[in-house]
Protein backbone atom coordinates (compact mmCIF):
# COMPACT_ATOMS: atom_id res chain seq x y z
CA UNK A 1 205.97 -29.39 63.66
CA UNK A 2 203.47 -32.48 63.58
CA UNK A 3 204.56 -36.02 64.10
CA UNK A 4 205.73 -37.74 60.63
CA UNK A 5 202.60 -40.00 59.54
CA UNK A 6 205.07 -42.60 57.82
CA UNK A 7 206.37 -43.38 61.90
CA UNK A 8 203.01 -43.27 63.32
CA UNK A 9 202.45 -45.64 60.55
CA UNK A 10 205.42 -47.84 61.14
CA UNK A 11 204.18 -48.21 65.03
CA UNK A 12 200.88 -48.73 64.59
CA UNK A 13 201.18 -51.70 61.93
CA UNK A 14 203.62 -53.08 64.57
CA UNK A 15 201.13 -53.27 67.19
CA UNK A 16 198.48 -54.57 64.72
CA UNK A 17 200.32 -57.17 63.84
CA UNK A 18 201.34 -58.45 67.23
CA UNK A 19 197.69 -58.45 68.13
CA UNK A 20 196.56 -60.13 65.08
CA UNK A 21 199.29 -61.90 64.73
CA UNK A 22 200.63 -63.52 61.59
CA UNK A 23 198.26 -65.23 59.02
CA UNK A 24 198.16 -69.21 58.81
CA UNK A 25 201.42 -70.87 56.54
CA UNK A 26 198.63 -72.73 55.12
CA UNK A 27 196.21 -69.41 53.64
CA UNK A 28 199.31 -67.52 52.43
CA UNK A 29 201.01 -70.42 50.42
CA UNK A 30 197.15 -70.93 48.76
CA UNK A 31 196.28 -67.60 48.34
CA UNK A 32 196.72 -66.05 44.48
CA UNK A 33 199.38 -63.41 44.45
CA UNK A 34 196.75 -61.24 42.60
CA UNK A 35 194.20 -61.53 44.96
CA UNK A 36 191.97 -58.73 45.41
CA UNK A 37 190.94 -57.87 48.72
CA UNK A 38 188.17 -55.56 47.51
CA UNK A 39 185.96 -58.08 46.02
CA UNK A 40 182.99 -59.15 47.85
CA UNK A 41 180.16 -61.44 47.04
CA UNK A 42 177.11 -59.04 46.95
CA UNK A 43 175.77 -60.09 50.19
CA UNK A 44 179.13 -59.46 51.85
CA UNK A 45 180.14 -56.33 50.26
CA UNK A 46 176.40 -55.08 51.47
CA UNK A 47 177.30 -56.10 54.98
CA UNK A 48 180.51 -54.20 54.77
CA UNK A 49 178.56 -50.89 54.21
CA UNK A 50 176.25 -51.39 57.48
CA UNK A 51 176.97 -49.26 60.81
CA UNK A 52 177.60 -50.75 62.62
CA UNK A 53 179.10 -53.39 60.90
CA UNK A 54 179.36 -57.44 61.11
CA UNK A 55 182.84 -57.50 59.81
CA UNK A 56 185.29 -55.15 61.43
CA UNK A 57 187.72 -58.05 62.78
CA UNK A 58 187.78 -59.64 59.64
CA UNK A 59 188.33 -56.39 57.53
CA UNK A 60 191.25 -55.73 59.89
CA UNK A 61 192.65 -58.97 59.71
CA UNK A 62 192.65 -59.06 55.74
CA UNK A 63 194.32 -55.79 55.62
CA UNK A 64 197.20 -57.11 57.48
CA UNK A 65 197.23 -60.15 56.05
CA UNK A 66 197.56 -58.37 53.08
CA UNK A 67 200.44 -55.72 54.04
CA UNK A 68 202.09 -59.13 55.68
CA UNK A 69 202.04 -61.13 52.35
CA UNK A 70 203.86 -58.36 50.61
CA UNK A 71 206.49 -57.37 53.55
CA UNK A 72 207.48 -61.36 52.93
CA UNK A 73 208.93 -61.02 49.57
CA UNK A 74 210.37 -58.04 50.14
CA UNK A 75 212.19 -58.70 53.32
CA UNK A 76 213.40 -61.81 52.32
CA UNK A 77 214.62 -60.77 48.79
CA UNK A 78 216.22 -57.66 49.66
CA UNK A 79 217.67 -58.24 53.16
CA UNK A 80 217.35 -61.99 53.32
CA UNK A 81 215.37 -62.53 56.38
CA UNK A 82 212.03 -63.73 57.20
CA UNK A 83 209.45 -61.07 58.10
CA UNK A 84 209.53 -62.05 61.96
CA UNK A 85 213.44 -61.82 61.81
CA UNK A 86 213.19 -58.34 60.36
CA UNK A 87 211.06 -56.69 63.25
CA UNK A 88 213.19 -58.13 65.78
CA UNK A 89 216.83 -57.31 63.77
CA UNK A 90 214.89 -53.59 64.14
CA UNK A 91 214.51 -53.98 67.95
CA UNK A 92 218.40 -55.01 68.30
CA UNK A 93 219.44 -52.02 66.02
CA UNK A 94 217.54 -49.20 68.01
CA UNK A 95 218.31 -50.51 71.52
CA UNK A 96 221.88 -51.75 70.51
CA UNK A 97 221.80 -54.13 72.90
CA UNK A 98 219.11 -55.92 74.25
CA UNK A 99 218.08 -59.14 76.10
CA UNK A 100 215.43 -62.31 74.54
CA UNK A 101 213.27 -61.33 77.30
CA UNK A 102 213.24 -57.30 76.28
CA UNK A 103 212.64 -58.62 73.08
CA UNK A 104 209.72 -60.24 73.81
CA UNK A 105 208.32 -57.64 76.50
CA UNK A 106 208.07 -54.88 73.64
CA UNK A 107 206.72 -57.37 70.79
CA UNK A 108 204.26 -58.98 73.19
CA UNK A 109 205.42 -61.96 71.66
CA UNK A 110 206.41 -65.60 73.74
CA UNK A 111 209.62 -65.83 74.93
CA UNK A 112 209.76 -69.40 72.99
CA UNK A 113 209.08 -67.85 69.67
CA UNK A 114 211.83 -65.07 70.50
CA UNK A 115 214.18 -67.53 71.56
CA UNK A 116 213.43 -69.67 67.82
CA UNK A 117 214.04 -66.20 66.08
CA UNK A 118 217.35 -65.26 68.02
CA UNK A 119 218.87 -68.86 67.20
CA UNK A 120 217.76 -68.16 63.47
CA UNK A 121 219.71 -65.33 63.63
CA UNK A 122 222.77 -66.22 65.34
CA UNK A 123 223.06 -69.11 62.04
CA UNK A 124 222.60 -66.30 59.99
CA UNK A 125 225.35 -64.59 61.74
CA UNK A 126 223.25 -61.55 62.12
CA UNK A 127 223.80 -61.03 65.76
CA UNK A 128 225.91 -62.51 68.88
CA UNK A 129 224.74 -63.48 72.25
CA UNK A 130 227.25 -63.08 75.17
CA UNK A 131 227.14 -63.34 78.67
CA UNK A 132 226.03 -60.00 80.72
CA UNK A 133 229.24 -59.19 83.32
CA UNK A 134 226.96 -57.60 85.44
CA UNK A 135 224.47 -61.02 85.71
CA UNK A 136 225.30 -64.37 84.52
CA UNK A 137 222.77 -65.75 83.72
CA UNK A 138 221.56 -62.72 80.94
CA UNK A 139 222.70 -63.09 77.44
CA UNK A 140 223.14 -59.56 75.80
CA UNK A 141 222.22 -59.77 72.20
CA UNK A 142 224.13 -57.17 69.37
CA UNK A 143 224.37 -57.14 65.80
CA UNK A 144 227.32 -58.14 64.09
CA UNK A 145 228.56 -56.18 60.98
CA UNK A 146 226.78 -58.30 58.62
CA UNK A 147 223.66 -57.38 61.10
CA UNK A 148 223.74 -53.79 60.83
CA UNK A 149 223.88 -54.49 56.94
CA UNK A 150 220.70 -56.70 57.41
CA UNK A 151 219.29 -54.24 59.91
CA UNK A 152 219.87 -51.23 57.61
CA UNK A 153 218.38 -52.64 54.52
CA UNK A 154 214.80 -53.67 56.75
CA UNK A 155 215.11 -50.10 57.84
CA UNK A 156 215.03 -49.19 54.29
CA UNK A 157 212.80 -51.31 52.84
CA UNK A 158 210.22 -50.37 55.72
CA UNK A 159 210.30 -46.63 55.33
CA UNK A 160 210.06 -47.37 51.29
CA UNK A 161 206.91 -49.63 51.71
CA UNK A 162 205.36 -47.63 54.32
CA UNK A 163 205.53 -44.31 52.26
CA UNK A 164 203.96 -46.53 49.06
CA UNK A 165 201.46 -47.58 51.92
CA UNK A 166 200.47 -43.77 52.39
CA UNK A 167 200.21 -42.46 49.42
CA UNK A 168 197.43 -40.21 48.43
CA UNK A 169 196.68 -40.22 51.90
CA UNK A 170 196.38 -36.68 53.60
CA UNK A 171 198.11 -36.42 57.29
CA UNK A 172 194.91 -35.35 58.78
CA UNK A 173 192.72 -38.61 56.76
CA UNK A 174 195.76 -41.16 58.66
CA UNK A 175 195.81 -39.10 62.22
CA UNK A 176 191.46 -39.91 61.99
CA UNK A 177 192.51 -43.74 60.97
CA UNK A 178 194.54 -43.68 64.00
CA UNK A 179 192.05 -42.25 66.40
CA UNK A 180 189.59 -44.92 64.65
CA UNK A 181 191.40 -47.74 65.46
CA UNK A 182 192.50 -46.50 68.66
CA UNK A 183 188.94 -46.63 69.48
CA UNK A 184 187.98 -50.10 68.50
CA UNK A 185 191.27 -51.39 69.99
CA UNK A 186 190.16 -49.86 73.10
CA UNK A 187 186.72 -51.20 72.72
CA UNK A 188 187.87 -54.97 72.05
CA UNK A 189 190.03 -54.40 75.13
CA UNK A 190 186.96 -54.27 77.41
CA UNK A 191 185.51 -56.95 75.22
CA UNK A 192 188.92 -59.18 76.28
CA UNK A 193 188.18 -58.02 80.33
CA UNK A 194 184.72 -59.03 80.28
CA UNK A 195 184.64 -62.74 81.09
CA UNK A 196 180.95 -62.58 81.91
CA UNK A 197 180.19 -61.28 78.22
CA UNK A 198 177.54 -58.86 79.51
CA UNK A 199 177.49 -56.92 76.48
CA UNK A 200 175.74 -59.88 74.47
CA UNK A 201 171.76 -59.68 74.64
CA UNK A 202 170.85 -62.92 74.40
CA UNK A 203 168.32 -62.82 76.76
């Protein structure tokens, strides 16, 4: 049986988004709610077509953006927490318990932004923090009742959204989406390595 394209999903906007990371307070407070994406001046929408083409990052980055703007209103509506407090609620509820750092190590996010997210929560009364008996100095982070509530209802709302996000997609179209951006992911990787920017020909 093949791997169900709504998780593959679900991971791989997770790891877009960390890389990206989230779009400025600023550009979604500004931005129409009926903003479309998909127009272009000519020029631009010309430039889009090329191969290879000038605008890959940004296409990327508006596509989040865009899947980000809607996850807000729906994640704080429904389950009353801020997108950044959903995904890590979803890291507490699958490990059970969990530490800030271990948090942080699988979001590839700062442990200073973790820590901010994990006090949020704790006045929210979404988790606890207690001492580990094994090691002082570790706090062991768990949801609380009105967590797994919380945590449940982001579970829910992400599967909904996701399978909305697929549809009239084909498993085999999303499995070549994945190998695509596989591919450029590994090919900005180098790009990030190579300090001596060899691959510009500027000479």
């Amino acid at each position: 049986m093949g791997r169900d394209p709504v998780r593959l999903w679900r991971r791989s906007l997770q790891e877009v988004k960390v890389s990206i990371g989230s779009p400025p307070q600023d550009s979604r407070k500004n931005m129409p709610r009926n903003y479309d994406f998909r127009k272009f001046g000519p020029e631009d929408h010309e430039s889009r077509q090329e191969f290879p083409s000038k605008n890959t990052g940004q296409i990327l980055n508006e596509l989040s953006n865009l899947i980000f703007r809607s996850s807000i209103r729906a994640y704080s509506s429904v389950a009353g927490v801020q997108v950044v407090e959903a995904w890590v609620l979803r890291k507490i509820g699958f490990k059970k318990v969990i530490t800030a750092r271990e948090i942080a190590v699988v979001m590839g996010a700062d442990e200073g932004q973790v820590s901010r997210v994990i006090k949020s929560l704790l006045d929210k009364k979404l988790i606890t923090r207690t001492q580990d008996p094994s090691y002082g100095r570790r706090k062991l982070i768990r949801l609380t009742k009105k967590g797994e509530r919380a945590y449940e209802l982001v579970e829910e709302i992400t599967r909904s959204r996701e399978e909305r996000i697929l549809e009239n997609i084909s498993e085999s179209e999303y499995r070549g989406f994945l190998d695509m951006i596989e591919k450029i992911r590994a090919n900005a990787n180098e790009l990030l390595d190579d300090t001596d920017y060899k691959y510009l020909d500027v000479g």
